[in-house]
Protein backbone atom coordinates (compact mmCIF):
# COMPACT_ATOMS: atom_id res chain seq x y z
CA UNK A 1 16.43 12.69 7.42
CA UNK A 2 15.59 16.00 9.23
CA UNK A 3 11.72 15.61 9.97
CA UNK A 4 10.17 18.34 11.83
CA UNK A 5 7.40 17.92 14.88
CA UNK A 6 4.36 20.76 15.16
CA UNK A 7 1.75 20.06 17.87
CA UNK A 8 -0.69 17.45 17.44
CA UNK A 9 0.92 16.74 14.20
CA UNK A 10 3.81 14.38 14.43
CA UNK A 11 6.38 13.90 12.07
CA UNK A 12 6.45 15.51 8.82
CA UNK A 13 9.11 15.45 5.81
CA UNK A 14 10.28 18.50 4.79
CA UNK A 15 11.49 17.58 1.07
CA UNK A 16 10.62 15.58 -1.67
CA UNK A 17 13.92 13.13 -1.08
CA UNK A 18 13.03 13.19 3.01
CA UNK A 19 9.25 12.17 1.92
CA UNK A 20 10.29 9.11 -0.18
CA UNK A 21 12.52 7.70 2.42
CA UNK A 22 9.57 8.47 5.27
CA UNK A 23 7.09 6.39 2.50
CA UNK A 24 9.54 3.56 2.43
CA UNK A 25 9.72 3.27 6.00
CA UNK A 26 5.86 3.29 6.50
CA UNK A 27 6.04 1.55 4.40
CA UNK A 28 7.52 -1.63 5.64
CA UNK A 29 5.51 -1.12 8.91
CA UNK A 30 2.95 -3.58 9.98
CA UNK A 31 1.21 -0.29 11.98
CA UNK A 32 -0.18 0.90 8.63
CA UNK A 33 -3.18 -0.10 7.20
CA UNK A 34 -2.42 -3.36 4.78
CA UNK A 35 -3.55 -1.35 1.15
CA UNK A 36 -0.33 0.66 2.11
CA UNK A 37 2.48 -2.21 3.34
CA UNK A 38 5.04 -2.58 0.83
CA UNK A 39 3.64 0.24 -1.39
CA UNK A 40 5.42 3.28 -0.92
CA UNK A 41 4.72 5.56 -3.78
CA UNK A 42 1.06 4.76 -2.49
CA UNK A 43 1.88 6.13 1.05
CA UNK A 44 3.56 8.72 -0.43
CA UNK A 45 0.45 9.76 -2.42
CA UNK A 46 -1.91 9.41 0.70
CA UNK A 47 0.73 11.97 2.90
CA UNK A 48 0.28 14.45 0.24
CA UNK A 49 -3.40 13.75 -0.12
CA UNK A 50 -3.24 14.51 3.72
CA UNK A 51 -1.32 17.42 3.47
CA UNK A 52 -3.92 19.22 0.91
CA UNK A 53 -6.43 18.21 3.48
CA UNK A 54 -4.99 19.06 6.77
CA UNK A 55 -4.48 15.84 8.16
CA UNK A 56 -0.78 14.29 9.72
CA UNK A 57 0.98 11.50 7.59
CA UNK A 58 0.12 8.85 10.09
CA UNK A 59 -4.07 10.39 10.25
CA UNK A 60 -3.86 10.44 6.11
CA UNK A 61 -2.93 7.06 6.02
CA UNK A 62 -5.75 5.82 8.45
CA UNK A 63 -8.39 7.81 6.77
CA UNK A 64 -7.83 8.17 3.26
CA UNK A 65 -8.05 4.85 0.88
CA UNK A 66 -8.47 4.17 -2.87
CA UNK A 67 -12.05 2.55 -3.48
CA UNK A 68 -12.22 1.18 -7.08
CA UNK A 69 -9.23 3.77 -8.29
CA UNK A 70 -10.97 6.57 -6.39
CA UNK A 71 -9.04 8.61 -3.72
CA UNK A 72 -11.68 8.90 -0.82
CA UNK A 73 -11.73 9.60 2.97
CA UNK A 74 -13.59 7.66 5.99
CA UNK A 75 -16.83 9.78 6.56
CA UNK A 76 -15.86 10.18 10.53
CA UNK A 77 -12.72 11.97 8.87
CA UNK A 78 -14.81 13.86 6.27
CA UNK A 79 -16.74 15.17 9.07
CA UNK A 80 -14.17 16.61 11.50
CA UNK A 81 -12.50 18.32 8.59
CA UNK A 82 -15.02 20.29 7.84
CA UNK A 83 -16.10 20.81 11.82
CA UNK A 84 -12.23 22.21 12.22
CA UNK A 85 -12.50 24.55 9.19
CA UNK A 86 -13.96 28.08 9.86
CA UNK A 87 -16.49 28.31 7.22
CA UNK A 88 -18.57 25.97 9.16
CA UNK A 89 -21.26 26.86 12.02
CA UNK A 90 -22.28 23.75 12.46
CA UNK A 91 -23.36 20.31 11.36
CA UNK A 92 -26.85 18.36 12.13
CA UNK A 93 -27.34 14.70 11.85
CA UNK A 94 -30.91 12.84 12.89
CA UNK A 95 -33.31 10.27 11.31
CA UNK A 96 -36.49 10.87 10.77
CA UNK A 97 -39.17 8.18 10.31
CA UNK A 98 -37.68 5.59 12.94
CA UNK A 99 -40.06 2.71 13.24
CA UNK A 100 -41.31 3.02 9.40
CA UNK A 101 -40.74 1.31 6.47
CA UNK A 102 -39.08 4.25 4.73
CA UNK A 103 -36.58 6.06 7.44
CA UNK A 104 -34.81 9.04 6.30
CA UNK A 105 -31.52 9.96 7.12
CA UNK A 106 -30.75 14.19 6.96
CA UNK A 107 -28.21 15.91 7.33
CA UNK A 108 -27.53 19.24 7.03
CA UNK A 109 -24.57 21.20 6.78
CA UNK A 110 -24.41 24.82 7.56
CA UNK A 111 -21.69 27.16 6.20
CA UNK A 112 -21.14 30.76 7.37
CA UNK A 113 -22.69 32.91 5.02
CA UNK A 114 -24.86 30.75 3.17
CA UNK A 115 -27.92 29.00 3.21
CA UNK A 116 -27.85 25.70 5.23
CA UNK A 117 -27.23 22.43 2.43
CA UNK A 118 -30.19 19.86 3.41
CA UNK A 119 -29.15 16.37 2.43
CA UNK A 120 -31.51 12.99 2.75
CA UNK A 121 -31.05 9.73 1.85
CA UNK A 122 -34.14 6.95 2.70
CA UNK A 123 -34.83 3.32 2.56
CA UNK A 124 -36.28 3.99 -0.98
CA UNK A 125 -33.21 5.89 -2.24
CA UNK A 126 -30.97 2.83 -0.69
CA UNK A 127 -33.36 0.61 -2.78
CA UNK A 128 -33.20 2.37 -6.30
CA UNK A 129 -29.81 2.05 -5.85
CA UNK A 130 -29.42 -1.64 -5.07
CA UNK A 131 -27.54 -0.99 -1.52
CA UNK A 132 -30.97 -2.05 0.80
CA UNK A 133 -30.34 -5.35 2.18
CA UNK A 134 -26.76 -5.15 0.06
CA UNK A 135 -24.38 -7.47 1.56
CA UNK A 136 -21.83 -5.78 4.23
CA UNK A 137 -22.00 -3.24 6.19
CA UNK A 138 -25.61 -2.20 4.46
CA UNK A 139 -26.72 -5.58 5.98
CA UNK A 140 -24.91 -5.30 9.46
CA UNK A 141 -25.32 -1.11 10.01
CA UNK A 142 -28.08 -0.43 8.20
CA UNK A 143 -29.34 3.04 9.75
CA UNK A 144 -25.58 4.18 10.22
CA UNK A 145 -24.66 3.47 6.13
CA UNK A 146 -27.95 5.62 5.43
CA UNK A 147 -26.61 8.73 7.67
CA UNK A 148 -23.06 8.45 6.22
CA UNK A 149 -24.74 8.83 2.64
CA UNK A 150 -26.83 11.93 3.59
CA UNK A 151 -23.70 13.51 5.02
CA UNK A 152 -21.56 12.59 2.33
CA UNK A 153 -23.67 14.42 0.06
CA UNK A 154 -24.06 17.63 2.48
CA UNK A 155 -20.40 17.99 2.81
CA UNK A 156 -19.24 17.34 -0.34
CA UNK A 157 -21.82 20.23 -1.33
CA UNK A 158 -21.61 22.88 1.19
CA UNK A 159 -17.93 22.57 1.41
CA UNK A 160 -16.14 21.28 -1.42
CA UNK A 161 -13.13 23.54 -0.75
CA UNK A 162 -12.26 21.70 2.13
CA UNK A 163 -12.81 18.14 0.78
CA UNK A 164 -11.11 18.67 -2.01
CA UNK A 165 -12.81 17.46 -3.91
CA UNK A 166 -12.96 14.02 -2.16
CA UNK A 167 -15.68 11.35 -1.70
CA UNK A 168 -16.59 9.27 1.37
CA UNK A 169 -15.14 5.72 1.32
CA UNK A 170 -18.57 4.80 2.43
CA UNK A 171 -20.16 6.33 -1.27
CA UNK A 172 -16.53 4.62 -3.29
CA UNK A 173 -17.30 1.09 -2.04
CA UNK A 174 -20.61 0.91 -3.24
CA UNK A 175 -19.93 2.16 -6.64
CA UNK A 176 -18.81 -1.00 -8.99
CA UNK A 177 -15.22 -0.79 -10.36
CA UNK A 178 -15.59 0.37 -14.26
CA UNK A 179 -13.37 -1.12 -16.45
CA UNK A 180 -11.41 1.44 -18.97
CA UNK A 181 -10.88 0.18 -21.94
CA UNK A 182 -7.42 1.10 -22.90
CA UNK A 183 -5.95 1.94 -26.48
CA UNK A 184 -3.61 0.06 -27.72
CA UNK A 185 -1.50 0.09 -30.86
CA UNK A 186 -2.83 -3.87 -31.65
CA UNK A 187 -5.97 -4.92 -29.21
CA UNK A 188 -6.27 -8.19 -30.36
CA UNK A 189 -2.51 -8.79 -29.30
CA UNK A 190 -2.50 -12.11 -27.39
CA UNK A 191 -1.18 -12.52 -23.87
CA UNK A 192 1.22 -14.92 -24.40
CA UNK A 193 3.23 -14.00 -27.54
CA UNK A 194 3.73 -17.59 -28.64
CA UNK A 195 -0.12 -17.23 -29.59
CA UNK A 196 1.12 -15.31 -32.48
CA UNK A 197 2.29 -18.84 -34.39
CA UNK A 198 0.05 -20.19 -37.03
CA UNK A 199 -1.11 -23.66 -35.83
CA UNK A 200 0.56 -26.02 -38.36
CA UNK A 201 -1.88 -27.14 -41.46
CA UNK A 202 -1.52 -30.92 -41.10
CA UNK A 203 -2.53 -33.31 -44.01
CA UNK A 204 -2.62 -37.01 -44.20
CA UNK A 205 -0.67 -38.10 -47.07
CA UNK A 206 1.47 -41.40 -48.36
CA UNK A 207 3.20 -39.90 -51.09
CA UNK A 208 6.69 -40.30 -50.27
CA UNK A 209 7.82 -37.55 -52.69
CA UNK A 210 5.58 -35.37 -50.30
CA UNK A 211 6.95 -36.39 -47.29
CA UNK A 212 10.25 -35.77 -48.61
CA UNK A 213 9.71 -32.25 -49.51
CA UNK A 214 7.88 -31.40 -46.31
CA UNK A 215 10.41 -32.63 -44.30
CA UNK A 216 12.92 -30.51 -46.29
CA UNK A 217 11.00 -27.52 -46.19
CA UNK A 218 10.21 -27.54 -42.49
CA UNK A 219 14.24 -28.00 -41.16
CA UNK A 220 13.88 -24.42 -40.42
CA UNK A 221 10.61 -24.76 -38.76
CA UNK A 222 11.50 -27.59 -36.17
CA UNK A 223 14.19 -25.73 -34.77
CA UNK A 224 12.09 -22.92 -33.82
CA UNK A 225 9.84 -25.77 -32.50
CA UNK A 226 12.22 -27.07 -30.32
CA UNK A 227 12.73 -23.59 -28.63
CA UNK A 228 9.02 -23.60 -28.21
CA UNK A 229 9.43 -26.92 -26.40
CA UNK A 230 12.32 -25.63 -24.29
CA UNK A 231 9.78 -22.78 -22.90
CA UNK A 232 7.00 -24.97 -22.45
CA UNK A 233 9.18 -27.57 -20.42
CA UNK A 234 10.85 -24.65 -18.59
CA UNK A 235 7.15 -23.04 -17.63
CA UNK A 236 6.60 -20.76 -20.79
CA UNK A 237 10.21 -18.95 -19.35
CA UNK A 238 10.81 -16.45 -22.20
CA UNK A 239 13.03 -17.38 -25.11
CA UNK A 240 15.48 -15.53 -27.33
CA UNK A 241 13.09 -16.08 -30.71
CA UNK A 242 13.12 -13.50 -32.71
CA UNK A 243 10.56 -14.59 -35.27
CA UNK A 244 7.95 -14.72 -32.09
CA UNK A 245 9.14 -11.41 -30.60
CA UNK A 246 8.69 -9.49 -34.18
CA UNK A 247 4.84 -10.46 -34.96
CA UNK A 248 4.49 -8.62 -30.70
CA UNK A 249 4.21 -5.34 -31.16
CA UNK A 250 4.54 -3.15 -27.92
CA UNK A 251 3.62 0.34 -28.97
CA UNK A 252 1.07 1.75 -26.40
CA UNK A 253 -0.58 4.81 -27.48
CA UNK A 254 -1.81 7.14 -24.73
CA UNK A 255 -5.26 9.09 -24.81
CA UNK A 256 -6.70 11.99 -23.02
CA UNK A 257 -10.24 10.73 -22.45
CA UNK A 258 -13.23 13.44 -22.15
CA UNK A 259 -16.31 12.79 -19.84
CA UNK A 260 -19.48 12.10 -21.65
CA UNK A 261 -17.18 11.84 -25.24
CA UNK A 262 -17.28 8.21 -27.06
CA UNK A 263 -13.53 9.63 -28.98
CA UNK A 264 -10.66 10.56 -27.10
CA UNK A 265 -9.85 14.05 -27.72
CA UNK A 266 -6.53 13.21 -28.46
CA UNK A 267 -3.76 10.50 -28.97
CA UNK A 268 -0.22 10.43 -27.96
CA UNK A 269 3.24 8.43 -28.49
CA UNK A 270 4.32 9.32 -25.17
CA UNK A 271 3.45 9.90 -21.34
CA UNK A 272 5.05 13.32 -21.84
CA UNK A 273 3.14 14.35 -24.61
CA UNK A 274 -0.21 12.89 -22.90
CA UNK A 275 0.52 14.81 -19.91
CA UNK A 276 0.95 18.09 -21.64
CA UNK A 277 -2.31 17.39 -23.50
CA UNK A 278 -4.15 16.35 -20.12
CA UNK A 279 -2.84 19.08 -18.38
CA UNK A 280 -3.86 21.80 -20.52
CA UNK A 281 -7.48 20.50 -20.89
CA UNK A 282 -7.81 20.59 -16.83
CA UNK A 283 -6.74 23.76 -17.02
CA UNK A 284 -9.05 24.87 -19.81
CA UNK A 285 -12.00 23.21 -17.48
CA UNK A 286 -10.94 25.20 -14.47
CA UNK A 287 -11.01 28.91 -16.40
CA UNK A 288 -13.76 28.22 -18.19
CA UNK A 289 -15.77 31.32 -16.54
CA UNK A 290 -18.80 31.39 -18.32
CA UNK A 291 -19.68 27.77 -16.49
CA UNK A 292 -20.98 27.55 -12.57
CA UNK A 293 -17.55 26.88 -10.50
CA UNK A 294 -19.93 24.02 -9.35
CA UNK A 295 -20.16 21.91 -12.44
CA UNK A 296 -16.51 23.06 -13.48
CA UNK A 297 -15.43 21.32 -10.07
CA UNK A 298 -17.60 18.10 -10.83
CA UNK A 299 -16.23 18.26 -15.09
CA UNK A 300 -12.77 18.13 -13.11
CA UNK A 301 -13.51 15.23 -10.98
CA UNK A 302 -14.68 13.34 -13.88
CA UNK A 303 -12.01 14.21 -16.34
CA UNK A 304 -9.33 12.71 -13.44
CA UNK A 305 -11.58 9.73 -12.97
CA UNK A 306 -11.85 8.93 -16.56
CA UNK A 307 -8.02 9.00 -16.91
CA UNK A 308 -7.11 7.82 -13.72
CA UNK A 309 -5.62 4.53 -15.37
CA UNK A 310 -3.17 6.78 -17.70
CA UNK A 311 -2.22 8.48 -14.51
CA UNK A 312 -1.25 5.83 -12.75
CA UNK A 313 1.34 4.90 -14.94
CA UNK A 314 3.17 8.20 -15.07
CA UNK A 315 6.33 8.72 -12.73
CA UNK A 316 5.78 8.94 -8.74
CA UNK A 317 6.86 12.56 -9.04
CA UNK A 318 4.59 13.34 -11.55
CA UNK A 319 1.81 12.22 -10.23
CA UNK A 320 2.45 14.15 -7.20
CA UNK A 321 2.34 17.11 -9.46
CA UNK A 322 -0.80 16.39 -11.61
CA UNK A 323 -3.05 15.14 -7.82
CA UNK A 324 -0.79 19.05 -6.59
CA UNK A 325 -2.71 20.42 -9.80
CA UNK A 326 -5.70 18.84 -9.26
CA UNK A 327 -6.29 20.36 -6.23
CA UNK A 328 -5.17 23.65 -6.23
CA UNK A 329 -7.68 24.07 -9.18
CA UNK A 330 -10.62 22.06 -6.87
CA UNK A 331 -9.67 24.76 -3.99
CA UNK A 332 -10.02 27.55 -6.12
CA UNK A 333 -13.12 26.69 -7.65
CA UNK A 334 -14.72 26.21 -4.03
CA UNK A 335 -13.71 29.25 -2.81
CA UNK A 336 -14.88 31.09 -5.43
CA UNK A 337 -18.53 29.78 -5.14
């Protein structure tokens, strides 16, 4: 593996191939934080998150984390990214209101050539959104989980660009985890496929004749119940029954989900196809001219959030490209504000 050394910047892989084996072995390191151990395409995606961001593999993987599927970075981290850039002049923190019942955190970012962003988040603001008294670090830090949300909201406004379009981990673990509801070819498909089998109709009869011809008719049946015995005895372990298997049906259909839309815009048979689809809305987003670069940056965010599950499942590689993608377009848009 030939990794290269800048200053202050450790290691860094120089291909695709040398990055994979670098995420494996970070991999397996206890030195990482745990969300990463034993998941390298996740460390893989953090040292490219890094890399768009300016921060060393070892620095991504200590400041960036994935809060309720949302990519995110420490607020310390947020902060002295956007100190180090040269767009800003300066950043002011300070509480006003110490010693009332309604304190007021400010901050306020300044950028060179623009007019100072003023951001302020108070007890009140804490309490309409159910975080006052919230139990965690709103309970133990209080006053510090106030001034991380006022400068979360300055930098993220004054200098996009350089976030990348990124929330503070502080702002991702307060937000509850939304559950997407995915599209499948059957949703009432049952977990366990043996669900699928009609409970057996049982009647109380004396008949003999009756018994006779139920017994006759069901010598087919009790040899699929004796598989069905075999699995439960064996801990549900999967069985060769191809009666069970065919009433299962496995076809996932993929859709490109829209922010604010109830239908998905469209539906495919295949990542590929999805991807295509996805990737050409984005783009369509990101050129649309005749909308502020500011609310084509936040349509971006939540078209990625929306699909973020659909993402996921798409080839290590791939997602490299489409989180590439996604930020190249975030960049642009800042810089062009």
């Amino acid at each position: 593996m030939n990794l290269v050394t800048t200053n202050n910047q450790g290691f860094a892989p120089t291909t695709l191939d040398e990055a994979m084996r670098f995420s494996e072995m970070l991999a397996k390191s206890s030195m990482v934080p745990k969300q990463y151990q034993n998941k390298p395409e996740d460390v893989l995606v953090a040292v490219q998150w890094g890399k768009e961001l300016g921060l060393a593999p070892l620095q991504a993987l200590q400041n960036i984390a994935c809060i309720n599927g949302k990519p995110s970075v420490y607020g310390d981290a947020a902060l002295a990214l956007v100190q180090a850039s040269q767009l800003c002049e300066g950043i002011d923190e300070h509480i006003e209101g110490e010693g009332t019942t309604n304190p007021v955190a400010i901050c306020i970012a300044k950028r060179r050539g623009r007019n100072p962003v003023v951001s302020r988040f108070s007890v009140e603001d804490a309490k309409r959104a159910g975080l006052w008294g919230k139990q965690g670090p709103w309970q133990s830090y209080p006053k510090r989980m106030l001034a991380m949300r006022a400068r979360g909201f300055a930098l993220r406004d004054a200098f996009p660009d350089v976030l990348k379009g990124l929330i503070t981990v502080e702002e991702a673990q307060d937000y509850p985890e939304e559950a997407k509801p995915r599209l499948m070819a059957n949703p009432a498909k049952p977990a366990n496929p043996l669900d699928m089998v009609a409970a057996p109709r049982i009647e109380q009869t004396s008949n003999p004749a009756v018994i006779e011809e139920a017994f006759a008719h069901d010598q087919e049946a009790d040899a699929v119940n004796e598989l069905v015995a075999q699995a439960v005895a064996a801990d549900m372990e999967v069985l060769d029954i191809p009666e069970v298997a065919e009433l299962a049906p496995t076809t996932e259909l993929f859709a490109v989900l829209l922010p604010g839309k109830d239908k998905p815009h469209s539906v495919h048979n295949t990542l590929e196809e999805w991807q295509d689809a996805y990737e050409a809305i984005a783009e369509k987003t990101a050129m649309a001219t005749k909308t502020p670069a500011r609310e084509r940056m936040t349509k971006l965010r939540e078209l990625r959030e929306l699909n973020e599950p659909t993402i996921g499942k798409v080839e290590m590689i791939a997602r490299i490209r489409h989180t590439a993608a996604y930020s190249k377009r975030i960049g642009a848009l800042g810089a062009a504000q």
